[in-house]
PDB file of N, CA and C in Angstrom:
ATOM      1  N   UNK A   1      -7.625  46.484 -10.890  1.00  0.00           N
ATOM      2  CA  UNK A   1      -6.328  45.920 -11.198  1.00  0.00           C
ATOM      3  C   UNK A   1      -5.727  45.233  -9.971  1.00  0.00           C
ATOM      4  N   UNK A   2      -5.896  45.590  -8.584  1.00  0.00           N
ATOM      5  CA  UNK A   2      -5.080  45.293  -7.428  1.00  0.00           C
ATOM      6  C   UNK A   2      -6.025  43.745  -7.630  1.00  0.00           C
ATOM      7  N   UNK A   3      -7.200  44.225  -7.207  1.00  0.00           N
ATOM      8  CA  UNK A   3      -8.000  42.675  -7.117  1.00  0.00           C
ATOM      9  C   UNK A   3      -7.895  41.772  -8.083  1.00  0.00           C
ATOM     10  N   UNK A   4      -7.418  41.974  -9.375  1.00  0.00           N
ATOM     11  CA  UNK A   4      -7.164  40.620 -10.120  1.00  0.00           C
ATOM     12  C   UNK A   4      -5.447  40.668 -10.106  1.00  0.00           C
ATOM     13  N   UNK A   5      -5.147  41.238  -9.690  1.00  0.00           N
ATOM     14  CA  UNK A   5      -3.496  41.372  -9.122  1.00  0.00           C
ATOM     15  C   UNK A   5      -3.462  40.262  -7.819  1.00  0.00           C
ATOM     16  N   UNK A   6      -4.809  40.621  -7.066  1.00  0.00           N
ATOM     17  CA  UNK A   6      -4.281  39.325  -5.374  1.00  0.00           C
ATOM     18  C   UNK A   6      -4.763  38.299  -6.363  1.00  0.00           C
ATOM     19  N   UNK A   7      -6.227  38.016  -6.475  1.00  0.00           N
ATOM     20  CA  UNK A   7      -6.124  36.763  -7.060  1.00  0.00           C
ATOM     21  C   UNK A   7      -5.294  36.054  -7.709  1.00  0.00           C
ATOM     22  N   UNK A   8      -5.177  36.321  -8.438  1.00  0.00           N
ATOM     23  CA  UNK A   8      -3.766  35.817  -9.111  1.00  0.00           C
ATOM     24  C   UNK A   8      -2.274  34.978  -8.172  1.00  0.00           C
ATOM     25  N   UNK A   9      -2.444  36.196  -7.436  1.00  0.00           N
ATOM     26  CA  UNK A   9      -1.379  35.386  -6.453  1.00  0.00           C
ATOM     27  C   UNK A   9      -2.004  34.494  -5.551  1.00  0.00           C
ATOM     28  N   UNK A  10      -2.912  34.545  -5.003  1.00  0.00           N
ATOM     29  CA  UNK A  10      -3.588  33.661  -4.201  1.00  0.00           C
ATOM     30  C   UNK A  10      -4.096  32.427  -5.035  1.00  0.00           C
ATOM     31  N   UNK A  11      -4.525  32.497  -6.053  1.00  0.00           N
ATOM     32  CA  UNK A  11      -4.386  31.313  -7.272  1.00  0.00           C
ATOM     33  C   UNK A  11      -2.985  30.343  -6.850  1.00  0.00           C
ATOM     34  N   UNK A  12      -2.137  31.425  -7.228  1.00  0.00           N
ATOM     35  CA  UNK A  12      -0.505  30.795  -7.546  1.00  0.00           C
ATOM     36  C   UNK A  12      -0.389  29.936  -6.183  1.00  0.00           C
ATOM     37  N   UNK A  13      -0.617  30.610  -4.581  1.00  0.00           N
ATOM     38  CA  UNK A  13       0.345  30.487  -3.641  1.00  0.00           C
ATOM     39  C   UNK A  13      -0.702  29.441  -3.990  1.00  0.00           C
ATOM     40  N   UNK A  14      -1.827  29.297  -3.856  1.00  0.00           N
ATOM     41  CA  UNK A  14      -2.608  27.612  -3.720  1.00  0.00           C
ATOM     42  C   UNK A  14      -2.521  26.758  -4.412  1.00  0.00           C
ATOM     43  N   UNK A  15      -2.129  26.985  -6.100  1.00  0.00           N
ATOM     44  CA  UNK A  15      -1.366  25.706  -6.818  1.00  0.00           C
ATOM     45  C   UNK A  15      -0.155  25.430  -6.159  1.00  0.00           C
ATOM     46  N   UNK A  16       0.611  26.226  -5.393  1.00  0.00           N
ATOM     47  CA  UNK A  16       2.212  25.781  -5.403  1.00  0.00           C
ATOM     48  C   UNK A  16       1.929  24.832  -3.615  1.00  0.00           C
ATOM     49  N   UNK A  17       1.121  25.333  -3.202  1.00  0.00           N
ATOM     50  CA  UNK A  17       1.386  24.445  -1.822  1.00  0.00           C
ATOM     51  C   UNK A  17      -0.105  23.852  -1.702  1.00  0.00           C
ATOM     52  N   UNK A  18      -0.664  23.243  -2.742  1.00  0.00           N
ATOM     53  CA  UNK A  18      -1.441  21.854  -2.978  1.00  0.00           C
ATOM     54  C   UNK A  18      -0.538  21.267  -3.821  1.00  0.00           C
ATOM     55  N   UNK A  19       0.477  21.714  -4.575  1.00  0.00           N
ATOM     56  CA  UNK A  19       1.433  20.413  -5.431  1.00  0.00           C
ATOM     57  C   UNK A  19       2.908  20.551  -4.965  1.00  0.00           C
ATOM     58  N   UNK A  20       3.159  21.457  -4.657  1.00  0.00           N
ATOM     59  CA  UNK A  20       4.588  21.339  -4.128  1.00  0.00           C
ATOM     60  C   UNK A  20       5.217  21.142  -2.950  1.00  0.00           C
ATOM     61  N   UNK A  21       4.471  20.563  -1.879  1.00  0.00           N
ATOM     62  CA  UNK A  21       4.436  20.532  -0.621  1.00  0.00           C
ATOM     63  C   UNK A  21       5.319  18.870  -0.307  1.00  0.00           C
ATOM     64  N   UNK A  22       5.785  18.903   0.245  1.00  0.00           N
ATOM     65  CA  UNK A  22       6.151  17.147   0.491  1.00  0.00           C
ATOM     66  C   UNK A  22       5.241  16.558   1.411  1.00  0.00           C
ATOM     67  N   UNK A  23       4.388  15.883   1.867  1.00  0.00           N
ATOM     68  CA  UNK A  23       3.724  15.355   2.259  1.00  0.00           C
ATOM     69  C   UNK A  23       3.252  13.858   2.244  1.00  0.00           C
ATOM     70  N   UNK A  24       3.440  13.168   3.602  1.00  0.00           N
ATOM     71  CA  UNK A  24       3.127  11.434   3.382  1.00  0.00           C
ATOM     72  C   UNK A  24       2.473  11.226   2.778  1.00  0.00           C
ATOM     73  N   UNK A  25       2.389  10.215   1.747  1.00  0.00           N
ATOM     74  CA  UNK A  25       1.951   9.502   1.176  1.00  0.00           C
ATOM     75  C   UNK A  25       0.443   8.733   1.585  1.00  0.00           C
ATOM     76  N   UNK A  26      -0.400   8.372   0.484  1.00  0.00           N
ATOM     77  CA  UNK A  26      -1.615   7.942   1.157  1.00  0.00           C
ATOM     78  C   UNK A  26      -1.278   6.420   1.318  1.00  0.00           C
ATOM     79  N   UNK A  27      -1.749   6.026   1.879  1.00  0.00           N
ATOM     80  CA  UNK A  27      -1.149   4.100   2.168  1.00  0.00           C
ATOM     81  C   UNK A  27      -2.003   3.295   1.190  1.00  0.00           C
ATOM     82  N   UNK A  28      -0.752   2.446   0.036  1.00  0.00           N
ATOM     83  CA  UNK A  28      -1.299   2.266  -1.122  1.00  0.00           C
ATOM     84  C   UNK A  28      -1.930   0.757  -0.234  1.00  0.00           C
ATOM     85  N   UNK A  29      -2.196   0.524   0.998  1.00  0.00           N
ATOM     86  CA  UNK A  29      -2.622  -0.901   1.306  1.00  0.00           C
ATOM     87  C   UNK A  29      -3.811  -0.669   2.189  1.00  0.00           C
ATOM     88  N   UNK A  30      -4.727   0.695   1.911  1.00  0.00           N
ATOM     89  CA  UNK A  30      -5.561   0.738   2.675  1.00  0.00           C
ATOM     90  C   UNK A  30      -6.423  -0.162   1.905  1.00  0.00           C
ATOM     91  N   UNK A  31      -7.011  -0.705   2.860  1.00  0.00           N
ATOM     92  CA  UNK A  31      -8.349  -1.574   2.535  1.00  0.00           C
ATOM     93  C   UNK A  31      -7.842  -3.277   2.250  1.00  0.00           C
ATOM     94  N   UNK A  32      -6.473  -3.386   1.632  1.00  0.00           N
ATOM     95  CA  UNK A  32      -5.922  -4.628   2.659  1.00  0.00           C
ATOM     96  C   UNK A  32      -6.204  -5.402   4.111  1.00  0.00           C
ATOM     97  N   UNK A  33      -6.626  -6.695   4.417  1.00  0.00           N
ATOM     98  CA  UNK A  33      -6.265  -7.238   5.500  1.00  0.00           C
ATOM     99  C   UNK A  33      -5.158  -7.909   5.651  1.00  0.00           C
ATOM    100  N   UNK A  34      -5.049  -7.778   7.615  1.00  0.00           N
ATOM    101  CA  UNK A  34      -3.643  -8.151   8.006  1.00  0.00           C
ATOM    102  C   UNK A  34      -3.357  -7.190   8.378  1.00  0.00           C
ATOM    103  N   UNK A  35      -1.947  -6.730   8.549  1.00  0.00           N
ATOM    104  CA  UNK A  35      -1.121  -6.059   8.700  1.00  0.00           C
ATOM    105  C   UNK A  35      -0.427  -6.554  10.196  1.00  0.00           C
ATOM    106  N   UNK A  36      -0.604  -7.800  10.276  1.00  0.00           N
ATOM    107  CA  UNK A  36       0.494  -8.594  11.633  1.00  0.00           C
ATOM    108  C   UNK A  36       2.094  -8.149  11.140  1.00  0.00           C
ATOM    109  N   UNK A  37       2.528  -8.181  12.351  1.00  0.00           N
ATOM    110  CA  UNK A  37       4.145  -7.813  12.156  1.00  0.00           C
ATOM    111  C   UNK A  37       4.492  -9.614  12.737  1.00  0.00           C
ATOM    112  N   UNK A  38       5.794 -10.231  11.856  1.00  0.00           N
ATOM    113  CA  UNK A  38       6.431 -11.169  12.603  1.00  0.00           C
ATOM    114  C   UNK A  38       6.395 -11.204  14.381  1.00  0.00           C
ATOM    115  N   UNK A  39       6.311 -10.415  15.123  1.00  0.00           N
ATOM    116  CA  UNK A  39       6.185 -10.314  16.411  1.00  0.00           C
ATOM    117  C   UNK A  39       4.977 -10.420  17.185  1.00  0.00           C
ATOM    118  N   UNK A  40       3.862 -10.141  15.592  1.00  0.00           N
ATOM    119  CA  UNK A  40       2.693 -10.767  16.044  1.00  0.00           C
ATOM    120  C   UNK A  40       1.965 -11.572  15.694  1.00  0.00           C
ATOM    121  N   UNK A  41       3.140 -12.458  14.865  1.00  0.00           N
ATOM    122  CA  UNK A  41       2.173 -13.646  14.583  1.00  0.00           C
ATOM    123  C   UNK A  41       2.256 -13.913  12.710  1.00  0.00           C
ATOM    124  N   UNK A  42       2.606 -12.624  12.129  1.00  0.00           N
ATOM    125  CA  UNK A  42       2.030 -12.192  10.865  1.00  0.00           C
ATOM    126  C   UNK A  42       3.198 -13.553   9.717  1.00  0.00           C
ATOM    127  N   UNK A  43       3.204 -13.642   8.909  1.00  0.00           N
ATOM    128  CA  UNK A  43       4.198 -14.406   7.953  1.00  0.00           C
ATOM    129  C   UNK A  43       3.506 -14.743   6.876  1.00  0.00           C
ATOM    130  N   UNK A  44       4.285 -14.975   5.781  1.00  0.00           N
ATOM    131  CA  UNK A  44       3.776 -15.702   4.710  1.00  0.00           C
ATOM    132  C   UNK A  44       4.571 -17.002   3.988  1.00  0.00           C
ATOM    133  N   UNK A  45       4.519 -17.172   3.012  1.00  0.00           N
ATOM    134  CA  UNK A  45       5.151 -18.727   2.744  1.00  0.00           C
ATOM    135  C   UNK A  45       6.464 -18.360   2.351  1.00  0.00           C
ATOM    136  N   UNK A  46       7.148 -19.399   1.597  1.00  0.00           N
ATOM    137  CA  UNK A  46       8.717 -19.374   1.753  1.00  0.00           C
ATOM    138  C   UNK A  46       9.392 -18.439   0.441  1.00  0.00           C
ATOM    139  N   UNK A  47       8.494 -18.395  -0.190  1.00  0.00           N
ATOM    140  CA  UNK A  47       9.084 -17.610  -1.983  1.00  0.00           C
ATOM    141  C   UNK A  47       8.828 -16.163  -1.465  1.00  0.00           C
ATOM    142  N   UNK A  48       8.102 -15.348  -1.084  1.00  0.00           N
ATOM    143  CA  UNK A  48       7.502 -14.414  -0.465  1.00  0.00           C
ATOM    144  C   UNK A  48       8.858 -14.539   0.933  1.00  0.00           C
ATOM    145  N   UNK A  49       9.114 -14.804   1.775  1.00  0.00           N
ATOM    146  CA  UNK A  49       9.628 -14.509   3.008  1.00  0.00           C
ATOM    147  C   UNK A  49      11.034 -14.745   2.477  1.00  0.00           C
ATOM    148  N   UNK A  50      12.014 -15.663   1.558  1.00  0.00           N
ATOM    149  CA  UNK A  50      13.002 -15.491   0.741  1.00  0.00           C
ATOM    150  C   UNK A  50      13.152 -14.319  -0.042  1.00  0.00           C
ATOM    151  N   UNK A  51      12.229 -13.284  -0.669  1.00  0.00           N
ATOM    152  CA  UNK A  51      12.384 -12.554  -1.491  1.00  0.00           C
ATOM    153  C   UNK A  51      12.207 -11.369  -0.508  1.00  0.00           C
ATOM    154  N   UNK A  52      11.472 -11.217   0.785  1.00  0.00           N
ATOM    155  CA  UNK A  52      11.882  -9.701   1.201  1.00  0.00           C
ATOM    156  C   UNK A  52      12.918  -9.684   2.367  1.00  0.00           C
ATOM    157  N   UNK A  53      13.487 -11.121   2.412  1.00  0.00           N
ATOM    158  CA  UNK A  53      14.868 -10.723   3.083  1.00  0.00           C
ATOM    159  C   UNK A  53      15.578 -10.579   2.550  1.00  0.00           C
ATOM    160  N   UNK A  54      15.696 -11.197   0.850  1.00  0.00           N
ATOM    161  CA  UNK A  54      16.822 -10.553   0.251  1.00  0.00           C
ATOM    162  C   UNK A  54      16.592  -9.010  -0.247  1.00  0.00           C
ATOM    163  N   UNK A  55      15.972  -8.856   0.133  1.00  0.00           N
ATOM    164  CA  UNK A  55      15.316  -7.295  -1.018  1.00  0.00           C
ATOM    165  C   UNK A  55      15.753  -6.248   0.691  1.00  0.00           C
ATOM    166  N   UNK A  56      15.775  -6.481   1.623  1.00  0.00           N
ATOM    167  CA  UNK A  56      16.044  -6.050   2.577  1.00  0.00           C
ATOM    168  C   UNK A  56      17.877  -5.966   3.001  1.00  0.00           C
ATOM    169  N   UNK A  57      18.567  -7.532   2.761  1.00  0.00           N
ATOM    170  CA  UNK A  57      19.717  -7.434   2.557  1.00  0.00           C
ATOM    171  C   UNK A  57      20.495  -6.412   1.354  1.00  0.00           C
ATOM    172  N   UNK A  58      19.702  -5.795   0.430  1.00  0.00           N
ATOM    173  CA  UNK A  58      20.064  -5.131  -0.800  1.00  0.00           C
ATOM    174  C   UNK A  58      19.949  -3.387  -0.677  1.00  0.00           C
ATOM    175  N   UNK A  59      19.225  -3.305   0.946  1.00  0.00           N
ATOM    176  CA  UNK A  59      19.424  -2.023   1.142  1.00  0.00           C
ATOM    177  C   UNK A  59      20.382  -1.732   1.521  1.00  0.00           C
ATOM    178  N   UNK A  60      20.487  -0.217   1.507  1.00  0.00           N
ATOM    179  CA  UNK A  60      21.853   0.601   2.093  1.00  0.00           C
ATOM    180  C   UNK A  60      22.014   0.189   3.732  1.00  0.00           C
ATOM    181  N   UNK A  61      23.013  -0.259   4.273  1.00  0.00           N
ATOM    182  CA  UNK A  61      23.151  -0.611   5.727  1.00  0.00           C
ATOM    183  C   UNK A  61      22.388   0.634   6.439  1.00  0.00           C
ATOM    184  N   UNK A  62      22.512   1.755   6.123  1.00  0.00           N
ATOM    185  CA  UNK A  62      21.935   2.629   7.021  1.00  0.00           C
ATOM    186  C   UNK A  62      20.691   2.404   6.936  1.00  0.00           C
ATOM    187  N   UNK A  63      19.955   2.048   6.129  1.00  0.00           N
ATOM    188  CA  UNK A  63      18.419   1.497   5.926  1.00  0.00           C
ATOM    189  C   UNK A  63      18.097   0.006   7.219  1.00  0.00           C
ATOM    190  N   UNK A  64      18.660  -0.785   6.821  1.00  0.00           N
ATOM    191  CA  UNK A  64      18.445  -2.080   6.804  1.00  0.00           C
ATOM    192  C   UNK A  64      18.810  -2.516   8.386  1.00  0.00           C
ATOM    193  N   UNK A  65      19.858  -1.727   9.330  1.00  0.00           N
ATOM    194  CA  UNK A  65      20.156  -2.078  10.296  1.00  0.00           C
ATOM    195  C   UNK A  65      18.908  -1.428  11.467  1.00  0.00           C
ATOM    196  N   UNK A  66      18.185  -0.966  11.151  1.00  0.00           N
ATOM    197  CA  UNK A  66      17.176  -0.708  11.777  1.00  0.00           C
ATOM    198  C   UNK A  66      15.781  -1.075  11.784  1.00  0.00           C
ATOM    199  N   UNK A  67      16.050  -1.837  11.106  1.00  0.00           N
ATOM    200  CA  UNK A  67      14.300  -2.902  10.775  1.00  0.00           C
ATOM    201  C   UNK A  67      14.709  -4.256  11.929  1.00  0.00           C
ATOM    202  N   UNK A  68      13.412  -4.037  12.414  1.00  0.00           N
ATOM    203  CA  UNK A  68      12.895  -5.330  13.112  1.00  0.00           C
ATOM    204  C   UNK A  68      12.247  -5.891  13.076  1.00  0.00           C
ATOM    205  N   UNK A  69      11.691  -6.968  13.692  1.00  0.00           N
ATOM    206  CA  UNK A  69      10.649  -7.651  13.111  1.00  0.00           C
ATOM    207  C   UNK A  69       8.598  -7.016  13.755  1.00  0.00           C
ATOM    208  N   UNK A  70       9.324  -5.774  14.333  1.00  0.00           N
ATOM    209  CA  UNK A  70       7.746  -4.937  14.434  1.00  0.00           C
ATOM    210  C   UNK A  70       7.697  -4.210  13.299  1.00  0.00           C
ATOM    211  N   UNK A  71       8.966  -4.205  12.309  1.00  0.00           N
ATOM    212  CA  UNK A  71       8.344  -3.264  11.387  1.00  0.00           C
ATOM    213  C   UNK A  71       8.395  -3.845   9.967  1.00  0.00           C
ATOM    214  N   UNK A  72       8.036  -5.341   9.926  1.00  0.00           N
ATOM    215  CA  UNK A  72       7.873  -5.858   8.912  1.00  0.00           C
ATOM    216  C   UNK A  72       6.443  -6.486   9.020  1.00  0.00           C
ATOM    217  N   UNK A  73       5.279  -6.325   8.127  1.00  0.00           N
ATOM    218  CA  UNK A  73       4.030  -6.175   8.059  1.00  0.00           C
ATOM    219  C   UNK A  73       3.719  -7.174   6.897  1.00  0.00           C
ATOM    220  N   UNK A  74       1.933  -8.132   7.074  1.00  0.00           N
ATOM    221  CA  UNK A  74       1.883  -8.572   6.180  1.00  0.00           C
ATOM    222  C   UNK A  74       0.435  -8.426   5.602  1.00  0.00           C
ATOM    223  N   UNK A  75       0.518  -8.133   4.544  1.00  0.00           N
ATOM    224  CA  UNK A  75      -0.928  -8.238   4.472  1.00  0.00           C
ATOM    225  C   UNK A  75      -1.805  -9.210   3.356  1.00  0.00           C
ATOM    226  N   UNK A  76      -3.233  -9.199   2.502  1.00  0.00           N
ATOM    227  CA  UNK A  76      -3.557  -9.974   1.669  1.00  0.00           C
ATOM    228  C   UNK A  76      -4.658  -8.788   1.141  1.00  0.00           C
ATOM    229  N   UNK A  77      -5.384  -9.039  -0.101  1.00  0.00           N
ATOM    230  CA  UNK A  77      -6.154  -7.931  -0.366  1.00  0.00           C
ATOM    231  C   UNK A  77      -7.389  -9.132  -0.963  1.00  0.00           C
ATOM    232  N   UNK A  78      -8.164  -8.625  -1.375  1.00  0.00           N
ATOM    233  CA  UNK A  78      -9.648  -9.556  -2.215  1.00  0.00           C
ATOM    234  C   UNK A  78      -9.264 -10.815  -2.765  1.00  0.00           C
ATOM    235  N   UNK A  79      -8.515 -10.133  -3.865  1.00  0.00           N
ATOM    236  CA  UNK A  79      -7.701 -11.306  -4.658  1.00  0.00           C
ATOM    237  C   UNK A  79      -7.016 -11.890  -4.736  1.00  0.00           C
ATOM    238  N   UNK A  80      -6.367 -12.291  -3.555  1.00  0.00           N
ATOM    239  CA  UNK A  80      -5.431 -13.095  -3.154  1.00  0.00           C
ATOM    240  C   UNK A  80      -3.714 -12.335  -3.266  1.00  0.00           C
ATOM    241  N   UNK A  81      -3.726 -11.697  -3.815  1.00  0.00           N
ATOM    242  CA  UNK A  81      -2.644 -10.825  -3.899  1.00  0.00           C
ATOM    243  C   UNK A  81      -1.669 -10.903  -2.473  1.00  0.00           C
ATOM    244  N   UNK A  82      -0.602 -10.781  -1.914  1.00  0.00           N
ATOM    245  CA  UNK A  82      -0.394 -10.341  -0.741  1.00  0.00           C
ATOM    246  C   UNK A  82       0.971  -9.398  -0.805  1.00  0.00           C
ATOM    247  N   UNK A  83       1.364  -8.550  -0.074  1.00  0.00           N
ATOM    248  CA  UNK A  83       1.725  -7.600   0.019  1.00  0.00           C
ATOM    249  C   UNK A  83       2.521  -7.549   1.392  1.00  0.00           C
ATOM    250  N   UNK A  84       3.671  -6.938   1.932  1.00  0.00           N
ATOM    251  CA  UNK A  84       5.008  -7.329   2.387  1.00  0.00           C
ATOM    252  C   UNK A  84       5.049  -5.096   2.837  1.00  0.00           C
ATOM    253  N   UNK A  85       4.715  -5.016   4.182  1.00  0.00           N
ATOM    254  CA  UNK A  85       5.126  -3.562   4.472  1.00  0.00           C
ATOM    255  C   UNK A  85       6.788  -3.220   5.128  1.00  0.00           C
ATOM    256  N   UNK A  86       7.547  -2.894   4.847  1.00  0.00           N
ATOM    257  CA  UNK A  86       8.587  -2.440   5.577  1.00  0.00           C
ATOM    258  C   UNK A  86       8.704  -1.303   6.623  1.00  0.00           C
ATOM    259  N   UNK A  87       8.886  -0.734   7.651  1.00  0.00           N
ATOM    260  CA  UNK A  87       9.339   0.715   7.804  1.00  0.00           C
ATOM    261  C   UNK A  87      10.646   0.792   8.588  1.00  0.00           C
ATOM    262  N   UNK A  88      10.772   1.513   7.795  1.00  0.00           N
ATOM    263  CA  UNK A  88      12.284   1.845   8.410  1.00  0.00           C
ATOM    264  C   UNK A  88      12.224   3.405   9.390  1.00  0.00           C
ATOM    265  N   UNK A  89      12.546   3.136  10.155  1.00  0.00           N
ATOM    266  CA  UNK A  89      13.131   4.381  10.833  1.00  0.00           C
ATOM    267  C   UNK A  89      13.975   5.303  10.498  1.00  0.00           C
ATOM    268  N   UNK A  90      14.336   6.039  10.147  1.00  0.00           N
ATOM    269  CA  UNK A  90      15.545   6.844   9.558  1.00  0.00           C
ATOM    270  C   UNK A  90      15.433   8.166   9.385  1.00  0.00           C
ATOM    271  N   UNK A  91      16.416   9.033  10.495  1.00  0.00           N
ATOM    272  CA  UNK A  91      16.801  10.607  11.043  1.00  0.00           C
ATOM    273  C   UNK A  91      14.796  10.793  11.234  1.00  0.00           C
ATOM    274  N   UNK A  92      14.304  10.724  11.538  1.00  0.00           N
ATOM    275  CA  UNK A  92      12.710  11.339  12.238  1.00  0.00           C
ATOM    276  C   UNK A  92      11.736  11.133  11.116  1.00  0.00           C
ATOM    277  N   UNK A  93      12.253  10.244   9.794  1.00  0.00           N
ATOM    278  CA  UNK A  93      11.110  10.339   9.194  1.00  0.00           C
ATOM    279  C   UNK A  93      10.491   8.249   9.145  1.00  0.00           C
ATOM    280  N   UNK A  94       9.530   7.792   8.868  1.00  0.00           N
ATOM    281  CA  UNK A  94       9.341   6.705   8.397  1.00  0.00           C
ATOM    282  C   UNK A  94       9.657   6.259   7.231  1.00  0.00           C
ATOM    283  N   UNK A  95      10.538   5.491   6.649  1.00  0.00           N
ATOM    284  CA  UNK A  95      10.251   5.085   5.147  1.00  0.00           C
ATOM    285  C   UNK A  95       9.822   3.906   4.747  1.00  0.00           C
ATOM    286  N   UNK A  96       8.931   4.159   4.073  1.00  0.00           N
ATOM    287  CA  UNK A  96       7.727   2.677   3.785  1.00  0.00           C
ATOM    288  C   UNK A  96       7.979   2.371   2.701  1.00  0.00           C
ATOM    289  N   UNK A  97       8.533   0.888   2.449  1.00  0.00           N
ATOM    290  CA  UNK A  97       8.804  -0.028   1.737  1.00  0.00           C
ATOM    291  C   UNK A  97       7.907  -0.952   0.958  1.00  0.00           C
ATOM    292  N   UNK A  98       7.002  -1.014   0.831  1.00  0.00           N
ATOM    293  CA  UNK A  98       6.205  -1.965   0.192  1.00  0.00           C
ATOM    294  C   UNK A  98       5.725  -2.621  -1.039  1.00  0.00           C
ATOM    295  N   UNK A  99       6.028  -4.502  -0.833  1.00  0.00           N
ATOM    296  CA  UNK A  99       6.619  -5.363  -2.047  1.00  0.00           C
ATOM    297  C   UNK A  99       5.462  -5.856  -2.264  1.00  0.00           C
ATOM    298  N   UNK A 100       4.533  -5.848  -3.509  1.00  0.00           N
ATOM    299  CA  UNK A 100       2.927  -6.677  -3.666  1.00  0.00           C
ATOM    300  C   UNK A 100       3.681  -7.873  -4.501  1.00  0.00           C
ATOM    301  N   UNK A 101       2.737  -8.578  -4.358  1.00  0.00           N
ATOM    302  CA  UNK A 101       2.829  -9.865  -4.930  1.00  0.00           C
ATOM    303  C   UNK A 101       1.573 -10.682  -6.043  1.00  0.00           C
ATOM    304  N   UNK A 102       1.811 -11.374  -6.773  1.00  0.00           N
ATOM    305  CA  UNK A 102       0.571 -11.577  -7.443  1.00  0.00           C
ATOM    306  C   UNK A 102      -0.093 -12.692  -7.001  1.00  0.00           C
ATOM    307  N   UNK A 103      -0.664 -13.609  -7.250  1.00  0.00           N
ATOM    308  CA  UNK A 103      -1.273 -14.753  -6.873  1.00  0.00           C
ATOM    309  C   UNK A 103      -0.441 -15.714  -6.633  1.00  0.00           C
ATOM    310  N   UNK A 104       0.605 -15.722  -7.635  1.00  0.00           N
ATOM    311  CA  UNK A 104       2.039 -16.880  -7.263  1.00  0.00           C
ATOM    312  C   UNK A 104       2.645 -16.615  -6.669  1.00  0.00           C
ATOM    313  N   UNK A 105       2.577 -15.668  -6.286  1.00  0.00           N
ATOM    314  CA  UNK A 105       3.480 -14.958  -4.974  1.00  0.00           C
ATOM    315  C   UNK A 105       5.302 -14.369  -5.612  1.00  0.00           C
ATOM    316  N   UNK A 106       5.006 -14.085  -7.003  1.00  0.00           N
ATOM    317  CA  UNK A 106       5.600 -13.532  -7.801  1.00  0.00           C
ATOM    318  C   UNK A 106       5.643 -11.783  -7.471  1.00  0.00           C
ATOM    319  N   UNK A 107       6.696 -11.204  -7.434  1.00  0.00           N
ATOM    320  CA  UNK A 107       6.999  -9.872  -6.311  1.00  0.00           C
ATOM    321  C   UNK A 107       6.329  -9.055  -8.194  1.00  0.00           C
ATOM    322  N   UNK A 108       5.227  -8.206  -7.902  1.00  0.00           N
ATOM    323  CA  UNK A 108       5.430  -7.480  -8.837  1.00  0.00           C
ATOM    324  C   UNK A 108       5.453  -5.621  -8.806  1.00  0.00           C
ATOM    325  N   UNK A 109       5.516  -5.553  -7.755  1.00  0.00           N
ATOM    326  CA  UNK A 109       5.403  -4.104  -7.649  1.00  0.00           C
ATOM    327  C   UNK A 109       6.296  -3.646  -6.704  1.00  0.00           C
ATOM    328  N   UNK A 110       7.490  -2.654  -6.315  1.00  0.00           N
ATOM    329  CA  UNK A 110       7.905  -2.254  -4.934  1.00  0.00           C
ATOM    330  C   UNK A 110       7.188  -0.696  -5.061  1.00  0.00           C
ATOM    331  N   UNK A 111       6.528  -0.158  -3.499  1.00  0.00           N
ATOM    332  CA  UNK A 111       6.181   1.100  -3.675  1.00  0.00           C
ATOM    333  C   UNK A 111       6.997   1.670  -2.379  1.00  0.00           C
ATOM    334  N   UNK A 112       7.601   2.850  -2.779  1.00  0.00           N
ATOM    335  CA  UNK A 112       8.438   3.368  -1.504  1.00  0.00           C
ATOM    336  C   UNK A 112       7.831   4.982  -1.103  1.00  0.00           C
ATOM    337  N   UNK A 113       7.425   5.371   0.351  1.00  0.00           N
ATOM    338  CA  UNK A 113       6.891   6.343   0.181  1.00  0.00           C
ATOM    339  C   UNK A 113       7.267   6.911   2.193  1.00  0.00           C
ATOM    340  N   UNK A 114       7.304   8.261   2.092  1.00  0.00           N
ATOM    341  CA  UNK A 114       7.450   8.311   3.439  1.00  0.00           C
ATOM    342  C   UNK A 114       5.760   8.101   4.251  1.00  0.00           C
ATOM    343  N   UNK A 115       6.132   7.664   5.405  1.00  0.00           N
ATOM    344  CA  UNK A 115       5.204   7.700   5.884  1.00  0.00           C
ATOM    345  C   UNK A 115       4.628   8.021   6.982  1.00  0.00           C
ATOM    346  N   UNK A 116       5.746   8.927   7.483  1.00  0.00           N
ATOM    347  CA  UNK A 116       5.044  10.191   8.732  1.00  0.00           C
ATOM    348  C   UNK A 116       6.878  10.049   9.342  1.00  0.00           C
ATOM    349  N   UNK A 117       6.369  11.092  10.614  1.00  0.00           N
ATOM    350  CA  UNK A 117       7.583  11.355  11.131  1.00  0.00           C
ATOM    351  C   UNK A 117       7.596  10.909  12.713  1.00  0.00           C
ATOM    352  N   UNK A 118       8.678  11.042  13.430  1.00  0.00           N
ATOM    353  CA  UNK A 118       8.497  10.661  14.768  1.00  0.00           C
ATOM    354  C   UNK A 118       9.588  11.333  15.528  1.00  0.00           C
ATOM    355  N   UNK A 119       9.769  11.349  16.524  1.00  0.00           N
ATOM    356  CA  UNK A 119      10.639  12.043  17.356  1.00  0.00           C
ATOM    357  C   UNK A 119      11.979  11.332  17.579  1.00  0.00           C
ATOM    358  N   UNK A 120      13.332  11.219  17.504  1.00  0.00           N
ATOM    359  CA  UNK A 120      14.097  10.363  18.272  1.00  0.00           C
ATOM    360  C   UNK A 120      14.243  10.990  19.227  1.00  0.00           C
TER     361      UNK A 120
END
């Protein structure tokens, strides 16, 4: 009885902290190329660079006053797709912003996810 008594809990504690844990996000742009920041060079055309400054002007000021242009990222994937990374800094964690685009450069996806932490 004790031994299918631990199991049981040792079952439980390992469903609850493999799913209930908060933990960064996997980076939905792995395997993307690119990832230049404006500071290094990175940009894309004008429908695309109009649409994530306004999508940037539409955040909460506490968001938005802390993006620079190292933490705006660009990338492209196989299919021409291209894709727009944000991070914001905010109280020790990263928050990752990221706007895909389709071939017309039509915004069709935003994915928001943390993406690690850092020290201030």
């Amino acid at each position: 009885m004790k031994l299918t008594r631990f199991t049981l809990c040792l079952l439980l504690v390992s469903f609850i902290l493999g799913f209930g844990c908060a933990t960064p996000a996997h980076n939905p742009l792995s395997g993307w190329t690119g990832g230049l920041s404006l500071y290094q060079g990175g940009h894309t055309d004008g429908a695309i660079t109009t649409d994530y400054q306004s999508y940037i002007q539409k955040l909460p000021l506490q968001e938005s006053q802390f993006i620079t242009k190292f933490d705006i990222k660009f990338y492209e994937d196989r299919t021409g797709q291209h894709a727009v990374e944000i991070s914001i800094p905010l109280n020790g964690t990263w928050r990752m912003h990221v706007l895909i685009y389709d071939k017309d450069d039509k915004r069709i996806k935003v994915i928001k996810y943390i993406g690690g932490e850092y020290r201030s």
